[in-house]
N, C-alpha and C. Protein backbone atom coordinates (compact mmCIF):
# COMPACT_ATOMS: atom_id res chain seq x y z
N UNK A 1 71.48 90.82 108.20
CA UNK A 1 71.76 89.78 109.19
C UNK A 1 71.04 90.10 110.50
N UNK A 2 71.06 88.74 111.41
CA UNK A 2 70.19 89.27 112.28
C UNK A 2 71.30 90.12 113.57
N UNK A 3 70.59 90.06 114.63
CA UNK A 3 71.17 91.09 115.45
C UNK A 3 72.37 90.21 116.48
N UNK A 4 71.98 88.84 116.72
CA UNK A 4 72.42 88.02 117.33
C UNK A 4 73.49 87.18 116.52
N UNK A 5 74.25 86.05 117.46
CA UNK A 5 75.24 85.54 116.56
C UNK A 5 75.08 85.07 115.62
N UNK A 6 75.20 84.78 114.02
CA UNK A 6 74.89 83.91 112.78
C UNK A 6 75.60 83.00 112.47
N UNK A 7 75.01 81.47 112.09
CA UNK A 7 76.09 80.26 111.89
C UNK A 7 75.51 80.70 110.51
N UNK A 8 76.26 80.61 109.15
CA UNK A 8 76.39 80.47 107.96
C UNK A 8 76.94 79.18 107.41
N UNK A 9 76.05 78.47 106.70
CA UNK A 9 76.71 77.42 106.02
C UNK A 9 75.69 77.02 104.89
N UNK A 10 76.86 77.28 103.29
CA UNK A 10 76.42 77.49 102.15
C UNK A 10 77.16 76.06 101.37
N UNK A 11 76.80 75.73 100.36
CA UNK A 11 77.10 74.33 99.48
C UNK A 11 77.83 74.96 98.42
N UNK A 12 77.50 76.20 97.72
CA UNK A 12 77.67 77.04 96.43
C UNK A 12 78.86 77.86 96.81
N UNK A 13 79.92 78.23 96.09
CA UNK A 13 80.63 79.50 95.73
C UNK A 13 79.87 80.69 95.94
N UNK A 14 80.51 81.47 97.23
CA UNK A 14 79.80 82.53 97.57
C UNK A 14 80.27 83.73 97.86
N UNK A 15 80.15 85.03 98.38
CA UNK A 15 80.57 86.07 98.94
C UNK A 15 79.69 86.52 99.74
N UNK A 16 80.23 86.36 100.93
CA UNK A 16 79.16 87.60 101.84
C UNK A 16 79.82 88.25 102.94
N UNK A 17 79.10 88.80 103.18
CA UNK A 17 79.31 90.26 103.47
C UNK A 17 78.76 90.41 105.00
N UNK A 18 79.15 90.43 105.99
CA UNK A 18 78.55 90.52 107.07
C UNK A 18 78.66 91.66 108.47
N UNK A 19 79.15 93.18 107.84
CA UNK A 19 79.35 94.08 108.45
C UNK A 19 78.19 94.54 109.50
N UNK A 20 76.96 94.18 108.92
CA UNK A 20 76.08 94.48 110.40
C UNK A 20 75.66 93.87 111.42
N UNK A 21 76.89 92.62 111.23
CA UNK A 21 76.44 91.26 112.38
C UNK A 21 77.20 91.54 113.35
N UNK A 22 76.55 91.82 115.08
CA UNK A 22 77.52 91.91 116.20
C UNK A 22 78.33 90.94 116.07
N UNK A 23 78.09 89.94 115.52
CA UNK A 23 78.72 88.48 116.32
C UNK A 23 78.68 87.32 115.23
N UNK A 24 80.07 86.78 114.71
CA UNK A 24 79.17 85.80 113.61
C UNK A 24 80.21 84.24 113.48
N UNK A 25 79.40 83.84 112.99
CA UNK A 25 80.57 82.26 113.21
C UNK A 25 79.66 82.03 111.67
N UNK A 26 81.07 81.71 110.79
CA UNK A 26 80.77 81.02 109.65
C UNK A 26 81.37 79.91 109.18
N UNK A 27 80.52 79.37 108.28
CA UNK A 27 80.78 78.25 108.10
C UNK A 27 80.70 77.33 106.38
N UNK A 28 81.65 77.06 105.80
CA UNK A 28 81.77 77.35 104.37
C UNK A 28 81.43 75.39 104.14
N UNK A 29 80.87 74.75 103.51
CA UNK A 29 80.50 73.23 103.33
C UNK A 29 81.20 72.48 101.95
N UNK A 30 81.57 73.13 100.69
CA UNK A 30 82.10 72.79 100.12
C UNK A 30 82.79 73.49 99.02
N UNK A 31 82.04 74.27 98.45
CA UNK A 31 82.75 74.97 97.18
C UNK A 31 83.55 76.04 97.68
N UNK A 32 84.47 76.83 97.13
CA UNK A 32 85.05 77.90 97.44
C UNK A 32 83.97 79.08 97.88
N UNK A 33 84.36 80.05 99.05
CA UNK A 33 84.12 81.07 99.48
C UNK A 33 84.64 82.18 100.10
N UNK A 34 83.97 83.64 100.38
CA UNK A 34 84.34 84.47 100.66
C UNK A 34 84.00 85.08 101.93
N UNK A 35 84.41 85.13 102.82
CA UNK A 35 83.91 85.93 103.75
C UNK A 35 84.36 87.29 104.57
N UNK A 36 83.33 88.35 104.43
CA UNK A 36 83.64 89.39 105.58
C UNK A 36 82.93 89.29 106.46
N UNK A 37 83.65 89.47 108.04
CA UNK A 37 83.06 89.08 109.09
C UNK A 37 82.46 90.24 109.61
N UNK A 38 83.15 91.60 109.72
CA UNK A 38 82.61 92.89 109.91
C UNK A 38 83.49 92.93 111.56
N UNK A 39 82.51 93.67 112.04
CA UNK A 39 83.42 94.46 113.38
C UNK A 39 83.70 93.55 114.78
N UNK A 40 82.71 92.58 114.84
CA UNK A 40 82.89 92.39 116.20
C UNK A 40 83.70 91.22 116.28
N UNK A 41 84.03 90.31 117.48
CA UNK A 41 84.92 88.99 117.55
C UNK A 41 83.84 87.84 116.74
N UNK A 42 84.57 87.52 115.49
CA UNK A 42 83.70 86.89 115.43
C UNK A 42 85.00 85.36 114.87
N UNK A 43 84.02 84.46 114.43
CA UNK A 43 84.59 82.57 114.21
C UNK A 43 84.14 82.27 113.07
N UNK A 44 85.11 82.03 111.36
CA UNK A 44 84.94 81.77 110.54
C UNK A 44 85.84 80.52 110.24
N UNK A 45 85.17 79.67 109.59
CA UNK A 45 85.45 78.49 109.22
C UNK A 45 85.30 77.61 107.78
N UNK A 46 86.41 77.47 107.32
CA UNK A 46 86.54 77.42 105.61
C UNK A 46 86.26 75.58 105.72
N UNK A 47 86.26 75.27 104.36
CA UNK A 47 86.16 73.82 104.70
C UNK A 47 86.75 73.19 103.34
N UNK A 48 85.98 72.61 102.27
CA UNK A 48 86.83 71.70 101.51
C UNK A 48 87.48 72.74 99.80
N UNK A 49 86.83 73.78 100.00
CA UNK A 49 87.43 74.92 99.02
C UNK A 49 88.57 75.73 99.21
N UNK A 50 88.86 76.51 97.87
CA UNK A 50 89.96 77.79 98.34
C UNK A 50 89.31 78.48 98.68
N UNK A 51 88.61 78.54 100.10
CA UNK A 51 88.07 79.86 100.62
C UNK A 51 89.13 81.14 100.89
N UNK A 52 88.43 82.44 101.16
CA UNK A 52 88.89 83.42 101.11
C UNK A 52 87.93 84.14 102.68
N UNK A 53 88.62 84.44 103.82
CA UNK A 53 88.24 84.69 105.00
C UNK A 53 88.64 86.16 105.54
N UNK A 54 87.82 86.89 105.86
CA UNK A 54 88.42 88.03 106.10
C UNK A 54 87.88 88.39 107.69
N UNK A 55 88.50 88.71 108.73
CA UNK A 55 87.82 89.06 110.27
C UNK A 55 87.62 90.56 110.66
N UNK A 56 88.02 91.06 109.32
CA UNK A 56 87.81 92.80 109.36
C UNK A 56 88.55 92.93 110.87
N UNK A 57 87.41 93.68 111.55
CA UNK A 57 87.95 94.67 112.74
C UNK A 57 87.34 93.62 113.84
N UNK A 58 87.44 93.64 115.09
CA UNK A 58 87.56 92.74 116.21
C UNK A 58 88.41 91.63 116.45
N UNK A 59 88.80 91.23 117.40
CA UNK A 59 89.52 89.78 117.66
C UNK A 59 88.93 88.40 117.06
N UNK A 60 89.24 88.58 115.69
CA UNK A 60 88.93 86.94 115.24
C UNK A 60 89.60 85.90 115.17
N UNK A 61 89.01 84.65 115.20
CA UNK A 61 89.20 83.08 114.73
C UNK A 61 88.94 82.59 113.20
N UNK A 62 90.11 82.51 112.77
CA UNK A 62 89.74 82.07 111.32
C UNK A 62 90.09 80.93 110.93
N UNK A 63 89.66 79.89 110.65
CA UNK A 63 89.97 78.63 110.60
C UNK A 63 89.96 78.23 108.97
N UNK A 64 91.09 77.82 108.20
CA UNK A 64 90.95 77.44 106.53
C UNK A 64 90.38 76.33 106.38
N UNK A 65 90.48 75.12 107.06
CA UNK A 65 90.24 73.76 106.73
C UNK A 65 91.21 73.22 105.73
N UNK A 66 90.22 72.61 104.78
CA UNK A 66 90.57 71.98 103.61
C UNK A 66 91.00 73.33 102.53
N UNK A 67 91.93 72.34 101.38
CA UNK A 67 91.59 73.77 100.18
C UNK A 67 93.03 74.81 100.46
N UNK A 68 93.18 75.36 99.38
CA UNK A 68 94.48 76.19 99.60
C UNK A 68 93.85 77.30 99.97
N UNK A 69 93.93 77.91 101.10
CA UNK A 69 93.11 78.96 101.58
C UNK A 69 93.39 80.43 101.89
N UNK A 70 92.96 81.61 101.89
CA UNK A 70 93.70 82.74 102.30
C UNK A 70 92.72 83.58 103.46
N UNK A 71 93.83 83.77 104.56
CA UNK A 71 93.13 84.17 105.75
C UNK A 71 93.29 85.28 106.42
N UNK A 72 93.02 86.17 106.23
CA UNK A 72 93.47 88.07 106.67
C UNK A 72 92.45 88.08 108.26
N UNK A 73 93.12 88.26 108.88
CA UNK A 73 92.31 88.61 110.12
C UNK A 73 91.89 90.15 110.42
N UNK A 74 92.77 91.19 109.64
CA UNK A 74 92.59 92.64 109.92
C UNK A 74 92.94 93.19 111.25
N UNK A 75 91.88 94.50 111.33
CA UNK A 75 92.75 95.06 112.51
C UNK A 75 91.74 93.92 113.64
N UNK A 76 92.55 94.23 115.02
CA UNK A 76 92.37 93.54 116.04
C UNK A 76 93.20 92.68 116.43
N UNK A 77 93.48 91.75 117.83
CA UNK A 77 93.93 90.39 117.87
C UNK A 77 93.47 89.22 117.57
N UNK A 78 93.89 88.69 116.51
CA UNK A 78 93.12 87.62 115.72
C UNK A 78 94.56 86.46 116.23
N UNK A 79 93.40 84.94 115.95
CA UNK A 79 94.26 83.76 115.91
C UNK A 79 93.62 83.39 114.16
N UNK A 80 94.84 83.11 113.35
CA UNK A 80 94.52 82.47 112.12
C UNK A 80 95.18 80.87 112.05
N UNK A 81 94.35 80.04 111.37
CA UNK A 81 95.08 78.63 111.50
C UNK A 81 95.00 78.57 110.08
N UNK A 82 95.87 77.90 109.29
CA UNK A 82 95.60 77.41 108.08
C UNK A 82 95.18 75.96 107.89
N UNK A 83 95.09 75.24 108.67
CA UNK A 83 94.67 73.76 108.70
C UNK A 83 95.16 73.03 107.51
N UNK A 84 94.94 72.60 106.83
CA UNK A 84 95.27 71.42 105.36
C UNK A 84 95.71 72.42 104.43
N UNK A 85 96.71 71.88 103.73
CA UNK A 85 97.05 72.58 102.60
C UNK A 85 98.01 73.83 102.55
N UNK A 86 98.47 73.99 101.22
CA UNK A 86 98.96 75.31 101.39
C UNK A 86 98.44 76.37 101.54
N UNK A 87 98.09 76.87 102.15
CA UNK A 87 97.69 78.66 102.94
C UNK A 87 98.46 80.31 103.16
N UNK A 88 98.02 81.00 102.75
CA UNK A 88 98.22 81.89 102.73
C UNK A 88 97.64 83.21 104.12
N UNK A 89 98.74 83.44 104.80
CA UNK A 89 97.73 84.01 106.46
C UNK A 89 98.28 85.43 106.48
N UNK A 90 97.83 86.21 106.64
CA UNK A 90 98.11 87.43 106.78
C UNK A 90 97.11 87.90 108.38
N UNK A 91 97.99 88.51 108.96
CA UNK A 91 97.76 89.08 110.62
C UNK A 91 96.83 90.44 110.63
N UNK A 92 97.24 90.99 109.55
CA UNK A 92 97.18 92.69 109.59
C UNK A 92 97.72 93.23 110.84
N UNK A 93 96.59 94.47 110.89
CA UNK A 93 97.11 95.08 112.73
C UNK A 93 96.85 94.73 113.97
N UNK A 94 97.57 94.55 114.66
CA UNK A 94 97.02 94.37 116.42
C UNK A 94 97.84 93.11 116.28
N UNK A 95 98.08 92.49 117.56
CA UNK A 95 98.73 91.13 118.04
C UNK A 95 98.75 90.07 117.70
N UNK A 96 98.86 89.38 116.13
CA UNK A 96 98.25 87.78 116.05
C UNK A 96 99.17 86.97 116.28
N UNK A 97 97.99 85.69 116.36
CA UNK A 97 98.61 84.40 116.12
C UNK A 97 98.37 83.88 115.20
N UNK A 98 99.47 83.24 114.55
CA UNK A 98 99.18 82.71 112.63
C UNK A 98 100.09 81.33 113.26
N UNK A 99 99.06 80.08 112.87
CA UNK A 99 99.65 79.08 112.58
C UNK A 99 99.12 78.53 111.62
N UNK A 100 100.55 78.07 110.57
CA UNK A 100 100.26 77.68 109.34
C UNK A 100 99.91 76.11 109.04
N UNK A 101 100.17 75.39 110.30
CA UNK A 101 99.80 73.69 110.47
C UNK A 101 100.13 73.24 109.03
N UNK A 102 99.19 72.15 108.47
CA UNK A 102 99.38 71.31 107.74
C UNK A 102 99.62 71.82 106.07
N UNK A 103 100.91 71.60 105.43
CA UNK A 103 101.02 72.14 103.95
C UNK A 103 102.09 73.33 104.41
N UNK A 104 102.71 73.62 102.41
CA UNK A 104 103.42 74.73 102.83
C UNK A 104 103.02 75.80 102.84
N UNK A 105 102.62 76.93 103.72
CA UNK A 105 102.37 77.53 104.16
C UNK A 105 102.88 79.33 103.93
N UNK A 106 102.24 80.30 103.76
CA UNK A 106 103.02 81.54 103.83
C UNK A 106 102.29 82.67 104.49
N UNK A 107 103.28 82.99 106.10
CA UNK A 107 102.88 83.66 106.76
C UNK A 107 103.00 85.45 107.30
N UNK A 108 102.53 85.96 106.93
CA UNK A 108 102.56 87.58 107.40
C UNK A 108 102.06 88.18 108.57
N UNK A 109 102.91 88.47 109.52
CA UNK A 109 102.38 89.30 110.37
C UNK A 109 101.95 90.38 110.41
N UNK A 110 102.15 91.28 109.84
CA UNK A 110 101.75 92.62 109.35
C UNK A 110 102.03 93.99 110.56
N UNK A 111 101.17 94.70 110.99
CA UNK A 111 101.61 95.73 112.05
C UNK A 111 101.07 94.57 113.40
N UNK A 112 101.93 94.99 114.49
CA UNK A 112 101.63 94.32 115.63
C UNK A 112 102.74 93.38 116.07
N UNK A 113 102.81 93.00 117.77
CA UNK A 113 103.85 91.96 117.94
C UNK A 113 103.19 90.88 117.69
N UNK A 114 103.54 89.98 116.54
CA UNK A 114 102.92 88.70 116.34
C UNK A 114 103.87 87.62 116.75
N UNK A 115 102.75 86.40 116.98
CA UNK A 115 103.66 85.23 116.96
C UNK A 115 102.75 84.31 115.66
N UNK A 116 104.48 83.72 114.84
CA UNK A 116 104.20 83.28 114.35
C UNK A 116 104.51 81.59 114.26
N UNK A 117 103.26 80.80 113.61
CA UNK A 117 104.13 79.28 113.92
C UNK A 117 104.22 78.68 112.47
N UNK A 118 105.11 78.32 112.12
CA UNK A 118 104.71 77.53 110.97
C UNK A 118 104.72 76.01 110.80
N UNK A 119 104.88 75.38 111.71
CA UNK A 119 104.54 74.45 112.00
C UNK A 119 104.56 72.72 110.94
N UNK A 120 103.96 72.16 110.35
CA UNK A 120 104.12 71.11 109.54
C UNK A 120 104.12 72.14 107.91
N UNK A 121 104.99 70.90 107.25
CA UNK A 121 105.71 71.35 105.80
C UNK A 121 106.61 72.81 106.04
N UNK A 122 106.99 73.53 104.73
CA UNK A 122 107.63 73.92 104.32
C UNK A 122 107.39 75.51 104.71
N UNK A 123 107.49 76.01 105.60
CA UNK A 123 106.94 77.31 105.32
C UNK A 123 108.02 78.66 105.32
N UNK A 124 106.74 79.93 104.77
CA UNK A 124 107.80 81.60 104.49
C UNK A 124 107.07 82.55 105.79
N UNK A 125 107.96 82.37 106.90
CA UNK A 125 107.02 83.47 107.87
C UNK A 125 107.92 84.37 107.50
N UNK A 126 107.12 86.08 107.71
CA UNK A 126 107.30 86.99 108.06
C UNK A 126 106.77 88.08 108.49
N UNK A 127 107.82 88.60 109.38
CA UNK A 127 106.98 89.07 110.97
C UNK A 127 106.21 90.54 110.16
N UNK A 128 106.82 91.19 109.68
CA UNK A 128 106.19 92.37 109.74
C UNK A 128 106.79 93.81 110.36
N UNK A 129 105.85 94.51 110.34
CA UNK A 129 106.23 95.50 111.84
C UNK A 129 105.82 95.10 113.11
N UNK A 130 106.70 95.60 113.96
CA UNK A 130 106.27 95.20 115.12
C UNK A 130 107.12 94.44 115.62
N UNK A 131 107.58 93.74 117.02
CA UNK A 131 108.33 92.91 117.84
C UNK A 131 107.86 91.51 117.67
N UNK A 132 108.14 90.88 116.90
CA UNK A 132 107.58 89.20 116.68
C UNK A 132 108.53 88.10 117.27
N UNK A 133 108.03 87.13 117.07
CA UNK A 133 108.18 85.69 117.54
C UNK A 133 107.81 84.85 116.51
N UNK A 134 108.77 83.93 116.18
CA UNK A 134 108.98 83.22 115.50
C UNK A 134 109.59 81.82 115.82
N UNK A 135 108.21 80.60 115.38
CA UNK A 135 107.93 79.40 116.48
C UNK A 135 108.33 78.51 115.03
N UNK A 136 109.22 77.17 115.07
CA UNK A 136 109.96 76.24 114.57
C UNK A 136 109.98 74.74 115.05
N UNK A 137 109.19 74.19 114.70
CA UNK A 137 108.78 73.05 115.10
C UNK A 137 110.10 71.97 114.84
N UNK A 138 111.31 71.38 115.63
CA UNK A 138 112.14 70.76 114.99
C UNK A 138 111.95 69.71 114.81
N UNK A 139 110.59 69.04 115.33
CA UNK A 139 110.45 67.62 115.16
C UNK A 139 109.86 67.37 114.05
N UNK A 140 109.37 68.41 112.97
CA UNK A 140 108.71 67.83 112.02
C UNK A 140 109.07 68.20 110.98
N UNK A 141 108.96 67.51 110.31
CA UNK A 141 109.89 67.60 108.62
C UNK A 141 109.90 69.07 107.78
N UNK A 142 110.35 69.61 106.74
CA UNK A 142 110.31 70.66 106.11
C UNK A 142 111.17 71.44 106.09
N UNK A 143 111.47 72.60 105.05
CA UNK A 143 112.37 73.91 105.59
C UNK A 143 111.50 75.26 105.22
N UNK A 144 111.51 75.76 106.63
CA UNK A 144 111.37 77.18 106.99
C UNK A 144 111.86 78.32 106.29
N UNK A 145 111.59 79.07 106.07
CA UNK A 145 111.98 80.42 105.86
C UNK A 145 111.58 81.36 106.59
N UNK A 146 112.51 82.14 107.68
CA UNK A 146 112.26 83.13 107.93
C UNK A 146 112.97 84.32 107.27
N UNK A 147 111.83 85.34 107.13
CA UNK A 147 111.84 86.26 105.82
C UNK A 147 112.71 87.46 106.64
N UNK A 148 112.41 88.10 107.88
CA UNK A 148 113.02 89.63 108.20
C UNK A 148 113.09 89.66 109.63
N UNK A 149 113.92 88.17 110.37
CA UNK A 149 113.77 88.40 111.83
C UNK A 149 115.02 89.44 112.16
N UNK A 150 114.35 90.36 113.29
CA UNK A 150 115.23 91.27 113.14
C UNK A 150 115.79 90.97 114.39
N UNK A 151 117.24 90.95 114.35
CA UNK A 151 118.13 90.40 115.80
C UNK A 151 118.17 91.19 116.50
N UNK A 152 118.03 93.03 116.28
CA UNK A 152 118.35 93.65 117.72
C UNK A 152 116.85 93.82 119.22
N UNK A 153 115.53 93.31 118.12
CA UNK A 153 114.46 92.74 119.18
C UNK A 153 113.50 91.77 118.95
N UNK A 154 113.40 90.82 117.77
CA UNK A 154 113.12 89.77 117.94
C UNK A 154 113.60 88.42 118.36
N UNK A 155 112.64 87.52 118.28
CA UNK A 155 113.25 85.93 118.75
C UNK A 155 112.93 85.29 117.80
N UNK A 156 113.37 84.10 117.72
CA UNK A 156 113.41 82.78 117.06
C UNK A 156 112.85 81.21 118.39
N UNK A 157 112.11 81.09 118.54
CA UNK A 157 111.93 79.63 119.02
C UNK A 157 111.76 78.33 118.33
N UNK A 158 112.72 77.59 119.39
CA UNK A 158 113.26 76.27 118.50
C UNK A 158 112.44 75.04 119.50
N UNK A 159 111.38 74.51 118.86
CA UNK A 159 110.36 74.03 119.62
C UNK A 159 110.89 72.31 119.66
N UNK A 160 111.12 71.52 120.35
CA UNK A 160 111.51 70.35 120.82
C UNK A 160 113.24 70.47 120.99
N UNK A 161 114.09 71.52 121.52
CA UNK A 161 115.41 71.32 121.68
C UNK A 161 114.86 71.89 123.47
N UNK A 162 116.14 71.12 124.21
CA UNK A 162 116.16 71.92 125.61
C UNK A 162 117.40 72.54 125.55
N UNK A 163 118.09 72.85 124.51
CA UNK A 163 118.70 73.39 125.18
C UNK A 163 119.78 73.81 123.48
N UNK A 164 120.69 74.79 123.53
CA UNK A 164 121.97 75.18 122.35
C UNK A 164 122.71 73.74 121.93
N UNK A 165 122.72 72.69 122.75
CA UNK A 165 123.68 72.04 123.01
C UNK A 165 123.18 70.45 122.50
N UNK A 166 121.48 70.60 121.85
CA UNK A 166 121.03 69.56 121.33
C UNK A 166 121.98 68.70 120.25
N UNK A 167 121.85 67.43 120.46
CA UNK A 167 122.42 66.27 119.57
C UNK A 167 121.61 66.73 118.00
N UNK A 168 122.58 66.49 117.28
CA UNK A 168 122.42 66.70 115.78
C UNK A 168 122.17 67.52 114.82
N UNK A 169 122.22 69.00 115.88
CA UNK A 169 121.72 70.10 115.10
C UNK A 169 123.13 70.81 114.88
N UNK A 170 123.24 71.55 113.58
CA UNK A 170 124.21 71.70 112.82
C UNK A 170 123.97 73.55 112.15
N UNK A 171 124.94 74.47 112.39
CA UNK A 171 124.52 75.56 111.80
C UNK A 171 125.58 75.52 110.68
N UNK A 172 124.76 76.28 109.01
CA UNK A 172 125.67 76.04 108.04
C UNK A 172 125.12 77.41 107.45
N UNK A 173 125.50 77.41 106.03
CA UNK A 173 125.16 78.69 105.36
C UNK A 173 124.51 78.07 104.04
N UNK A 174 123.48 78.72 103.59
CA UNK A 174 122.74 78.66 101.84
C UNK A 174 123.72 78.99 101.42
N UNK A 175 123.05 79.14 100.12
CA UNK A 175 124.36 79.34 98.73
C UNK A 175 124.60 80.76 98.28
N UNK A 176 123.37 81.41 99.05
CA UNK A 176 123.64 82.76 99.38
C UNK A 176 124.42 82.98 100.75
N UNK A 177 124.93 82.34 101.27
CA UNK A 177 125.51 82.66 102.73
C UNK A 177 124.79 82.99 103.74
N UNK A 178 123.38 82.88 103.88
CA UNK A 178 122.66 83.19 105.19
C UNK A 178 122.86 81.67 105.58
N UNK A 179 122.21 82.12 106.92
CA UNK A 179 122.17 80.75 107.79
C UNK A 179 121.30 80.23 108.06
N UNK A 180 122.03 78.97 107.89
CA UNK A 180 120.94 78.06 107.92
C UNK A 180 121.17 76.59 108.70
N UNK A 181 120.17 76.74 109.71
CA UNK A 181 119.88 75.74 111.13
C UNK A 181 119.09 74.15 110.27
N UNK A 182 120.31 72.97 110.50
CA UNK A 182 119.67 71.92 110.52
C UNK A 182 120.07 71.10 111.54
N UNK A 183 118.59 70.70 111.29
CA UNK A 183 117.96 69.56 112.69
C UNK A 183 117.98 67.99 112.80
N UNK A 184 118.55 67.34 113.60
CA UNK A 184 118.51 65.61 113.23
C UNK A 184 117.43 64.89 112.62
N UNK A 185 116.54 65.29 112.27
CA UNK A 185 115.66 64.60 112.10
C UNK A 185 115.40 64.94 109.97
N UNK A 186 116.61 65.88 109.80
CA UNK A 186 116.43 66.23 108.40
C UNK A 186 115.85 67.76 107.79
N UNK A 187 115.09 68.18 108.32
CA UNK A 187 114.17 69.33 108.61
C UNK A 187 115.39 70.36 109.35
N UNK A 188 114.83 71.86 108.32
CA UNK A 188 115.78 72.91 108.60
C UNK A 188 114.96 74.36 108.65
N UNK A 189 115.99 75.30 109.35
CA UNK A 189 115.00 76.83 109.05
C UNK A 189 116.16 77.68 108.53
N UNK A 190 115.76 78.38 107.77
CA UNK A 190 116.95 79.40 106.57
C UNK A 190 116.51 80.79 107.35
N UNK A 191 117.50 81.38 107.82
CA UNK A 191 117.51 82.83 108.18
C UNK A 191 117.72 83.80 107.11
N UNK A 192 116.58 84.13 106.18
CA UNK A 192 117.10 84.90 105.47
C UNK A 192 117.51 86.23 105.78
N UNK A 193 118.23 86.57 104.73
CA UNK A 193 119.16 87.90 104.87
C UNK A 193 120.39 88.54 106.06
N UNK A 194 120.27 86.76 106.97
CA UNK A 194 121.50 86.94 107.99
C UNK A 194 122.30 86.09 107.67
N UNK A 195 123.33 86.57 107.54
CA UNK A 195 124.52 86.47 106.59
C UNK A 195 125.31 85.87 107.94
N UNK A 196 125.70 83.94 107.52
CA UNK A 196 126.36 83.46 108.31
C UNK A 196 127.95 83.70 108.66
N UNK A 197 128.54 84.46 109.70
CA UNK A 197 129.80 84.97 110.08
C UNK A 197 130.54 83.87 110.57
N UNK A 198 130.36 82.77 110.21
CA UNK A 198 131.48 81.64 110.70
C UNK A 198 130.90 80.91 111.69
N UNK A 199 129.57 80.59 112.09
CA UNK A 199 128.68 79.72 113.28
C UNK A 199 128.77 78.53 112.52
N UNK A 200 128.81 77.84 113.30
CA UNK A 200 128.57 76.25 113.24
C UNK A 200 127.92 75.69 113.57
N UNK A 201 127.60 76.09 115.19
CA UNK A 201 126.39 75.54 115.99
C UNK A 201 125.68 76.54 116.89
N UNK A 202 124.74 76.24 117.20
CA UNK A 202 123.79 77.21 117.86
C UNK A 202 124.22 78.18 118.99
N UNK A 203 125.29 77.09 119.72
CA UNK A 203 125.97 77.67 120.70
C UNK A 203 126.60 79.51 120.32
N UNK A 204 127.42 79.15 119.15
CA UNK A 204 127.78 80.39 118.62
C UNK A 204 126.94 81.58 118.46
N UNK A 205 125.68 80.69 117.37
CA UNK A 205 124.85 81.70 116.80
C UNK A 205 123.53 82.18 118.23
N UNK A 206 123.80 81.97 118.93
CA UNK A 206 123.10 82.76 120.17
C UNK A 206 123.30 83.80 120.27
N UNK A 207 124.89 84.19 120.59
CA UNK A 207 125.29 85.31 120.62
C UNK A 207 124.81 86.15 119.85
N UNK A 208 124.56 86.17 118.60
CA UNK A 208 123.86 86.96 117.83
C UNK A 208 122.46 87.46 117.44
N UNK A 209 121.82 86.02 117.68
CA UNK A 209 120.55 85.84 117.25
C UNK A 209 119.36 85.16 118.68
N UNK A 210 118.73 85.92 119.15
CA UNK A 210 117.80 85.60 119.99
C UNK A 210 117.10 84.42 119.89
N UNK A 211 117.67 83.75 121.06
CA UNK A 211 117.34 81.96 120.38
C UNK A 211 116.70 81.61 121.58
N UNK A 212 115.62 80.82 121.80
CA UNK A 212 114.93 80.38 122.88
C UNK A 212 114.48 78.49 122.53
N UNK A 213 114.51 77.96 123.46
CA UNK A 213 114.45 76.82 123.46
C UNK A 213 112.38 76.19 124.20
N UNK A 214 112.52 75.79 123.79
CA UNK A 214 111.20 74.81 124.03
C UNK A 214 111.16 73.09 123.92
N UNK A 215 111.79 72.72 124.93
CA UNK A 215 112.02 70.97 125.05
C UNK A 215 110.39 70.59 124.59
């Protein structure tokens, strides 16, 4: 590769490999692909395939597009988006941001304080190691799973409520007894492995569970 930044954009099912590029922005056009980005910050971009995206080491941008896609950012602070479809995002180490947008979605933070969003459809975040954040879109349809929020230092954000005291939201329990937050609009998030102690409504489950609001 050359020494300067590289736009890549291939038609064919591919793999490449791009460890000696300072700097690289790729770009995938239709069939499924693979990419390693190598060390530095670099901008990869999947498009109508199951691409496969990797940002190795530096602060990357990984974008899935189209296509059920899988997106490892590695070590560094990476932002991963899954765009269309169901996606698969993994953070690795250092600080990310994983939003799983459109489709159901399954998110890993891995080592690092991540934030995670899962945003439209159905999604499985989980934080990982590390102090995470965990973002819940209540205006839009689906149910959530959060996999291992841990209450004595993570959060939960509940994105369109101002406040514990929102109209129509309802705390209940699965059929395993964790809890589980539904929202007026139909759309819910399942706390797994926290075992509902008698909450009803958010008001209650504050006390327990690090709850932040976002009108």
């Amino acid at each position: 590769m050359a020494a300067l930044a590289t736009t890549i954009s291939m038609a064919m099912a591919t793999t490449i490999c791009c460890s000696v590029a300072p700097a690289m922005t790729g770009s995938m056009a239709a069939a499924a692909m693979t990419i390693h980005a190598g060390t530095e910050n670099d901008r990869l971009f999947g498009d109508a395939g199951d691409d496969k995206l990797f940002g190795d080491e530096g602060q990357d941008r990984l974008y899935g597009g189209l296509g059920n896609d899988f997106l490892d950012g590695g070590a560094g602070n990476d932002r991963l988006y899954g765009e269309e479809n169901n996606d698969e995002l993994s953070g690795g180490g250092g600080n990310d941001d994983l939003y799983g947008e459109a489709g159901d979605d399954a998110l890993s933070g891995g080592d690092g304080n991540d934030r995670l969003f899962g945003e439209e459809g159905s999604d499985v975040m989980k934080g990982g190691a590390g102090d995470d954040t965990f973002y819940v879109d209540t205006m839009l349809d689906g149910h959530d799973i959060i996999a291992d929020l841990d209450v004595s230092m993570e959060a939960l954000v509940l994105e369109g409520l101002a406040d514990a005291n929102a109209p129509g939201v309802t705390v209940t329990s699965t059929d395993d007894g964790d809890v589980l937050i539904k929202f007026a609009n139909g759309s819910s998030v399942e706390l797994d492995g926290i075992q509902n102690q008698g909450w009803s409504n958010l008001d209650q489950l504050d006390d327990f569970v690090q709850i932040s609001y976002q009108p």
